[in-house]
N, C-alpha and C. Protein backbone atom coordinates (compact mmCIF):
# COMPACT_ATOMS: atom_id res chain seq x y z
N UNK A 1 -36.68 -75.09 -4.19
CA UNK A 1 -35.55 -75.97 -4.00
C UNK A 1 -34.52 -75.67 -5.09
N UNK A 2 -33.04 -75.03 -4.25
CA UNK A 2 -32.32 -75.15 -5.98
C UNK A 2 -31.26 -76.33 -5.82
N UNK A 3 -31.29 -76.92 -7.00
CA UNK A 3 -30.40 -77.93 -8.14
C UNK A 3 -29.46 -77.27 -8.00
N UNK A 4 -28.58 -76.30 -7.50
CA UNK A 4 -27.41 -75.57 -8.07
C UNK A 4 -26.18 -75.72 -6.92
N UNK A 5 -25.28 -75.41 -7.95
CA UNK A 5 -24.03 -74.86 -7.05
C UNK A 5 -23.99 -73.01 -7.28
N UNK A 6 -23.59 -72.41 -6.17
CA UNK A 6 -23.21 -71.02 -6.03
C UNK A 6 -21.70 -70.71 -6.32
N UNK A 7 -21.50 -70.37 -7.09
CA UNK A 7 -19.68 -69.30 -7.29
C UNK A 7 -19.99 -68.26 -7.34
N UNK A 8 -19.39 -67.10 -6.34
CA UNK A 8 -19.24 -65.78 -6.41
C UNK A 8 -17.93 -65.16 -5.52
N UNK A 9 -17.34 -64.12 -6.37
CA UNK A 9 -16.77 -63.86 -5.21
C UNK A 9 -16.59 -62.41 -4.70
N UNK A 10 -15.85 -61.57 -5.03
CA UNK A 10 -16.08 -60.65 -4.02
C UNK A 10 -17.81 -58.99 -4.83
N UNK A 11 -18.45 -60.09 -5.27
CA UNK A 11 -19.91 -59.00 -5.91
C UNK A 11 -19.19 -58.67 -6.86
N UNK A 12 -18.67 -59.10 -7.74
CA UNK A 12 -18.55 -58.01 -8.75
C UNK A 12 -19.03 -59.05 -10.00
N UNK A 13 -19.76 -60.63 -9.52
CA UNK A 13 -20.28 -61.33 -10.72
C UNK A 13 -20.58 -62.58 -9.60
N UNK A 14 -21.39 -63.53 -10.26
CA UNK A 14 -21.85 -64.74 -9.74
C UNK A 14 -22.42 -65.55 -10.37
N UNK A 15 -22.88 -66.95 -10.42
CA UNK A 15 -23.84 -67.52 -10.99
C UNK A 15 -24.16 -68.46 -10.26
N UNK A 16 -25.45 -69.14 -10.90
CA UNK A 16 -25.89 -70.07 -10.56
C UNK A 16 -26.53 -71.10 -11.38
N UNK A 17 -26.70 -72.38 -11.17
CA UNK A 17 -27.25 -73.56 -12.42
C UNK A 17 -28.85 -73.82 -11.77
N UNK A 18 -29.88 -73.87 -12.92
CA UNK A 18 -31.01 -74.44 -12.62
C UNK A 18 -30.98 -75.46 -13.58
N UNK A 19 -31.98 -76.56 -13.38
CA UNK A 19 -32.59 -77.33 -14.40
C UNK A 19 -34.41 -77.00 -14.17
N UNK A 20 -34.77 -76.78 -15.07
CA UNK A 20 -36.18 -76.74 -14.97
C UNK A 20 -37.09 -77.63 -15.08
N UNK A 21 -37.69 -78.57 -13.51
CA UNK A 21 -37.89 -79.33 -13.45
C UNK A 21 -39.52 -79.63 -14.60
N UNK A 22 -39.34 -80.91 -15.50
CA UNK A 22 -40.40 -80.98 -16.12
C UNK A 22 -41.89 -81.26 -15.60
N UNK A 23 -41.68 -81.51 -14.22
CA UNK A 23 -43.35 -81.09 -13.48
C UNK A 23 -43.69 -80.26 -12.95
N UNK A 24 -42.87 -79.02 -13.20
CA UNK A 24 -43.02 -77.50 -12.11
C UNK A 24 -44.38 -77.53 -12.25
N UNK A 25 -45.09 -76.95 -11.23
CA UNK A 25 -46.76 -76.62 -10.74
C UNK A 25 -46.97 -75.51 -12.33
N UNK A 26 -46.34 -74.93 -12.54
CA UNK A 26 -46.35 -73.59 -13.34
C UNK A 26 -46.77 -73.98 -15.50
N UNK A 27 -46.45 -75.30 -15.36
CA UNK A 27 -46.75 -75.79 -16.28
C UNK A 27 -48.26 -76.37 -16.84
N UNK A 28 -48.13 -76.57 -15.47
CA UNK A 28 -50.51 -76.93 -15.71
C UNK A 28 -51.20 -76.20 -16.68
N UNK A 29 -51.09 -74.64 -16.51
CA UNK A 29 -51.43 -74.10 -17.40
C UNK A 29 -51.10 -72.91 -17.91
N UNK A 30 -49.53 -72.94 -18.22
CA UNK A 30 -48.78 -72.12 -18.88
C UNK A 30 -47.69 -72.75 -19.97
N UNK A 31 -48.62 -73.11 -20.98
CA UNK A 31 -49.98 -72.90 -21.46
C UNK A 31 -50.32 -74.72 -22.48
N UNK A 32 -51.27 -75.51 -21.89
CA UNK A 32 -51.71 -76.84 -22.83
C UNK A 32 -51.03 -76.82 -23.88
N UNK A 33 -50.16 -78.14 -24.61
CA UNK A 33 -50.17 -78.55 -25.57
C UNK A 33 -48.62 -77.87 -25.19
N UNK A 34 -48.16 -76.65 -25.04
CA UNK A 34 -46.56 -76.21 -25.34
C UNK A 34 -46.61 -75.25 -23.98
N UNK A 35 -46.44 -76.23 -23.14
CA UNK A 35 -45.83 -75.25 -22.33
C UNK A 35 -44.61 -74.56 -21.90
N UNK A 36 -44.44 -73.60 -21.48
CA UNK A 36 -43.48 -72.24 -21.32
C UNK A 36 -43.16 -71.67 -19.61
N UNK A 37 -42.53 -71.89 -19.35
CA UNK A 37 -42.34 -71.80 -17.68
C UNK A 37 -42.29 -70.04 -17.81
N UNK A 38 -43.73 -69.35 -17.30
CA UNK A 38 -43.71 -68.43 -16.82
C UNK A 38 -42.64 -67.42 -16.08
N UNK A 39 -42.39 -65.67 -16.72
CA UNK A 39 -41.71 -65.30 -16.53
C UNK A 39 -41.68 -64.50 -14.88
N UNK A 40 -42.58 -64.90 -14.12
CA UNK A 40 -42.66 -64.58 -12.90
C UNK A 40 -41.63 -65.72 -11.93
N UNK A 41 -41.74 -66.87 -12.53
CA UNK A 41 -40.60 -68.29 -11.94
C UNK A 41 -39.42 -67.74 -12.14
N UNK A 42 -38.81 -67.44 -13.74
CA UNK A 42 -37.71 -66.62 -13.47
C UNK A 42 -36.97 -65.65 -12.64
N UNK A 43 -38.25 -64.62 -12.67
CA UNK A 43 -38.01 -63.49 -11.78
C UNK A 43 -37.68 -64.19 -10.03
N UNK A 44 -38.69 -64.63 -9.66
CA UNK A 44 -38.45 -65.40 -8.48
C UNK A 44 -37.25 -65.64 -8.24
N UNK A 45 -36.95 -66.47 -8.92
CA UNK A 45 -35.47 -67.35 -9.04
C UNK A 45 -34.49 -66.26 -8.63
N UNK A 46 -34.16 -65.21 -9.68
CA UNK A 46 -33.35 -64.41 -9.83
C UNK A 46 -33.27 -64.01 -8.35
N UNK A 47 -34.38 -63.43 -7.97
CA UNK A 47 -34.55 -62.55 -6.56
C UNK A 47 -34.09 -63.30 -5.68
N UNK A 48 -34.19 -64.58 -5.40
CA UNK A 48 -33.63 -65.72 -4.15
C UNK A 48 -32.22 -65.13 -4.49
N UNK A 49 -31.52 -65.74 -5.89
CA UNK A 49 -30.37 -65.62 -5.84
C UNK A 49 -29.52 -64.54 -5.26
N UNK A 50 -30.32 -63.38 -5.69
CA UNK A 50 -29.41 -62.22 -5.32
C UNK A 50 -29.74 -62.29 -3.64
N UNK A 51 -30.89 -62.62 -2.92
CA UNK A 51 -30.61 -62.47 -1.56
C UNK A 51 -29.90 -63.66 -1.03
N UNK A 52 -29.60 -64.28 -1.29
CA UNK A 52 -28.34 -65.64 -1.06
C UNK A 52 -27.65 -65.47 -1.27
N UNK A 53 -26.83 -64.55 -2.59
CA UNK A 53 -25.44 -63.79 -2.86
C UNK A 53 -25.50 -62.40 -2.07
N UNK A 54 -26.16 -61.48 -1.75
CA UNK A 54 -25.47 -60.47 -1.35
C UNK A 54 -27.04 -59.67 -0.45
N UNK A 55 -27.32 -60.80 0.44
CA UNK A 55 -28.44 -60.33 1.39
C UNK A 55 -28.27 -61.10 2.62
N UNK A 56 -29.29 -60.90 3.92
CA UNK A 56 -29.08 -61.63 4.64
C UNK A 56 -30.69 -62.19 4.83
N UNK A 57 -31.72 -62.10 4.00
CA UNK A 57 -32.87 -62.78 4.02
C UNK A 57 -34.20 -62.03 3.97
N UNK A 58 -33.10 -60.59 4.70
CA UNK A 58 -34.56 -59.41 4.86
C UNK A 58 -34.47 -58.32 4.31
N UNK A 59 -33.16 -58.33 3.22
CA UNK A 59 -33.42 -57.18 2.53
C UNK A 59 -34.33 -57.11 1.60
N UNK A 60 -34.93 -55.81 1.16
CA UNK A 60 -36.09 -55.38 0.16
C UNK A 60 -35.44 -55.31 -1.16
N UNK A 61 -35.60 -56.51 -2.16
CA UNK A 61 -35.22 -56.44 -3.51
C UNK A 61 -36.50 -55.66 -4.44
N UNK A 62 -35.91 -54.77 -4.87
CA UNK A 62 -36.67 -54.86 -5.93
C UNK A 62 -36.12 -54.82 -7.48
N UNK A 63 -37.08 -55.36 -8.39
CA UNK A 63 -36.80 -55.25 -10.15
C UNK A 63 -37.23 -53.71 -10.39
N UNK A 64 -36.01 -53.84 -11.05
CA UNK A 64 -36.14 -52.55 -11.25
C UNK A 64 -36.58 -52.46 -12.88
N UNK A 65 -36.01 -53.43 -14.05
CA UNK A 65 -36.25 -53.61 -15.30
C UNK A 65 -36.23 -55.16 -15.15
N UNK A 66 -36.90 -55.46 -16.56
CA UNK A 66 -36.77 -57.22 -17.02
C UNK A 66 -37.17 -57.56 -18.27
N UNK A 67 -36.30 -57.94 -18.80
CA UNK A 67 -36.80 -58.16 -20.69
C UNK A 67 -36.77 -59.24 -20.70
N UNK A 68 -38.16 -60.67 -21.13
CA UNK A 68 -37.90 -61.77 -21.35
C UNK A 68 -37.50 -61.53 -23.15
N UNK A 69 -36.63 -62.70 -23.55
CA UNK A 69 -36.13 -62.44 -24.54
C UNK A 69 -36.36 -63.74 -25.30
N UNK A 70 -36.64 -65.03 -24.49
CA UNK A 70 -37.01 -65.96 -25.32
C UNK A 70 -37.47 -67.33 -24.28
N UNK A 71 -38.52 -68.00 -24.72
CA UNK A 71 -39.34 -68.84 -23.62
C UNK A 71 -38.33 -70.35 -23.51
N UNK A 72 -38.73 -70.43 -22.18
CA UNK A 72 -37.71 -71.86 -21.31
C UNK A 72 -38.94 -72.91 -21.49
N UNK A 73 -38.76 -73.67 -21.76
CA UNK A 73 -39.39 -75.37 -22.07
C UNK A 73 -39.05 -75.96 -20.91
N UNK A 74 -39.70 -77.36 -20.27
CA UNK A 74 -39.19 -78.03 -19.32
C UNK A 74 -38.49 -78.97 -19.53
N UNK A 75 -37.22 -78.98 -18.46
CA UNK A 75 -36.12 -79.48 -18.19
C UNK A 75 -35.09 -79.03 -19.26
N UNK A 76 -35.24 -77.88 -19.61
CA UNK A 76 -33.99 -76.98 -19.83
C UNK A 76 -32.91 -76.75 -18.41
N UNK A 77 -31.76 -76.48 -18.84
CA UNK A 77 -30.56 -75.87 -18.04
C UNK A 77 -30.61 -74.57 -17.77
N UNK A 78 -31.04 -73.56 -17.26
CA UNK A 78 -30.43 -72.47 -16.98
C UNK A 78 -29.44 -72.29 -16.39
N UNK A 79 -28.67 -70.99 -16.55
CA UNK A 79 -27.93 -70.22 -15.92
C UNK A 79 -27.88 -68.85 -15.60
N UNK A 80 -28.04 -68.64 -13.92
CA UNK A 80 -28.27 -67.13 -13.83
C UNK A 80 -27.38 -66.88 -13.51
N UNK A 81 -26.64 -65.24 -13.64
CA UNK A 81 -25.53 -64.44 -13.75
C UNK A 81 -26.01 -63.39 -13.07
N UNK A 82 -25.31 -63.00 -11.72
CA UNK A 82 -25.09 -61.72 -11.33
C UNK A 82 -24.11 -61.01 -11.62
N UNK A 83 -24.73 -59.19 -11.89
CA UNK A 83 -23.17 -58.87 -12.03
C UNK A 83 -23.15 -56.97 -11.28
N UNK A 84 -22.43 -56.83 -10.78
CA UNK A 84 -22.32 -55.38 -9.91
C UNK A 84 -22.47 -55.65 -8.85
N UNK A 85 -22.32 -54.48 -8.03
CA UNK A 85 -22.35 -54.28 -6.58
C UNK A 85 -23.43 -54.03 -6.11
N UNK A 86 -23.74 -54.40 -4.90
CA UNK A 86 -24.91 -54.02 -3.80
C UNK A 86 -25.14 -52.37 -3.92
N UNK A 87 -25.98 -51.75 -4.01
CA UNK A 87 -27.62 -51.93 -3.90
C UNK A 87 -27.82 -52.34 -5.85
N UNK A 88 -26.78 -52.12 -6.54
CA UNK A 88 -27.78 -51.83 -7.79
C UNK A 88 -26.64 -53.49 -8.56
N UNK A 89 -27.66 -54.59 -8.97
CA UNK A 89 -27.07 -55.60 -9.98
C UNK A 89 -27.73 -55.42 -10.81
N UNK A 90 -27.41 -56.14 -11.86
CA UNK A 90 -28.18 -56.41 -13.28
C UNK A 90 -28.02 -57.86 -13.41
N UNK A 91 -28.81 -58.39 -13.99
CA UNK A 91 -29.25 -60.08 -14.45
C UNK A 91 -28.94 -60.68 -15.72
N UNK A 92 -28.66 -61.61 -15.79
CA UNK A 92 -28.99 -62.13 -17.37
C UNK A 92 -29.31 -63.60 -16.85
N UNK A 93 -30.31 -64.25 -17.51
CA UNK A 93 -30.31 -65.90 -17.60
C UNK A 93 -30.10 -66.48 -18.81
N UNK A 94 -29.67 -67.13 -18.76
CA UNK A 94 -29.31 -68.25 -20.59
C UNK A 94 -29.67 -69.36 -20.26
N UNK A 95 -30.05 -70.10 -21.58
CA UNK A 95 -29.65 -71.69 -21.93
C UNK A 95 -29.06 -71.90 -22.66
N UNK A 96 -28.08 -72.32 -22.40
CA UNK A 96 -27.01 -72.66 -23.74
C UNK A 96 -26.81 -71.51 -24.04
N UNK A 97 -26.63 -71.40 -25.44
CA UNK A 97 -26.10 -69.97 -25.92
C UNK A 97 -26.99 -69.24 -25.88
N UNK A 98 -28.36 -69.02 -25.68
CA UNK A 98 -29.27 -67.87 -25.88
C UNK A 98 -29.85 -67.40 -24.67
N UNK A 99 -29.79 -66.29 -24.60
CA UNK A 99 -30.43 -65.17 -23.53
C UNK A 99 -31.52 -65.42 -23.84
N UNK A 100 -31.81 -65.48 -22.10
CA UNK A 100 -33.40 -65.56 -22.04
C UNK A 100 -34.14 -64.54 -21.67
N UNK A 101 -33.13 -64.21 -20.51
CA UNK A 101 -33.87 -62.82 -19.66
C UNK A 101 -33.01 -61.73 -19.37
N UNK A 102 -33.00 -60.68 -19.11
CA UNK A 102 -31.93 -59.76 -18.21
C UNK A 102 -32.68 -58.76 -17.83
N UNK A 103 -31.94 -57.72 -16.87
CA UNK A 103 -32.77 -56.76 -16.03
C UNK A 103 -31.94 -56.32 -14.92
N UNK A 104 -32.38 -55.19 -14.26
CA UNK A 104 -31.69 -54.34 -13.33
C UNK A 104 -32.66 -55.19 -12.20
N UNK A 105 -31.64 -55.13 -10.84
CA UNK A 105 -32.48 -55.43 -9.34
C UNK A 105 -32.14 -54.25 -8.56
N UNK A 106 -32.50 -53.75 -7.38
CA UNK A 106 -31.87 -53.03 -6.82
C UNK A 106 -32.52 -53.27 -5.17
N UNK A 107 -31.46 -53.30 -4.30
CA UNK A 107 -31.60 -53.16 -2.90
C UNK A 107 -31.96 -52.20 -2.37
N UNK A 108 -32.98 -51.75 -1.63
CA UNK A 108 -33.30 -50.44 -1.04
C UNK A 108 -33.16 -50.37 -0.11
N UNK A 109 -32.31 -51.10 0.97
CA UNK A 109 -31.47 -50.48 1.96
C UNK A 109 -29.81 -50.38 1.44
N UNK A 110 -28.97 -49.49 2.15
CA UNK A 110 -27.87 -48.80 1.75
C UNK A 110 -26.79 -49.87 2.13
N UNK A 111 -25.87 -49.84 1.76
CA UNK A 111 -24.62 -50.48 1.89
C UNK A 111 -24.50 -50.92 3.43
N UNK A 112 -24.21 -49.44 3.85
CA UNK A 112 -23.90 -49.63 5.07
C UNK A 112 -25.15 -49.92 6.31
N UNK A 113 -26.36 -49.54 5.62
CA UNK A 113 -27.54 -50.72 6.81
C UNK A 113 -26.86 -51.98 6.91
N UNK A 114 -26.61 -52.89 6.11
CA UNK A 114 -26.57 -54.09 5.90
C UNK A 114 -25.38 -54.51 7.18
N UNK A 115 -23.87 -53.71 6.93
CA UNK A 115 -23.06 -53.95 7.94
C UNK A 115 -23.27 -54.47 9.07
């Protein structure tokens, strides 16, 4: 389910707002006492986004790179950022001022399949 509003406009950048809900399933046990919302939720996230910005549901995303850079707590704000053209974007997520994540995605069908 996303919390967000979408702005993008013609692929050449986008974003989107999460809040990270403080009962995500992902928290049970990642990890007692301080938990850290797993960097596979991120990734997830990211991947919806880009097929909601510049897919039609069945294209094949894949990560191509991904550096977590610093751990999300619950009910933090994110913000994910697309930026480039179809087949090849790159990522970044923040909270507030600090990068959390970034990374290459890439579409493996061609521009013009998609048409």
């Amino acid at each position: 389910m996303l919390n967000t509003g979408v702005e993008s406009g013609p692929m050449s950048g986008a974003e989107q707002s999460w809040v990270v809900p403080p009962d995500h399933p992902s928290f049970l046990g990642h990890f007692p006492g301080r938990p850290i919302l797993p960097g596979v939720v991120l990734l997830d996230r990211v991947l919806r986004f880009a097929v909601a910005t510049c897919g039609d549901g069945t294209d094949p995303w894949q990560i191509v790179s991904a550096k977590f850079l610093s751990p999300v707590a619950p009910g933090e704000a994110l913000v994910f950022q697309l930026h480039g053209q179809r087949p090849s974007l790159s990522f970044a997520i923040r909270a507030a001022d600090r990068l959390v994540a970034s990374g290459q995605l890439l579409c493996s069908l061609p521009v013009a399949a998609h048409d």
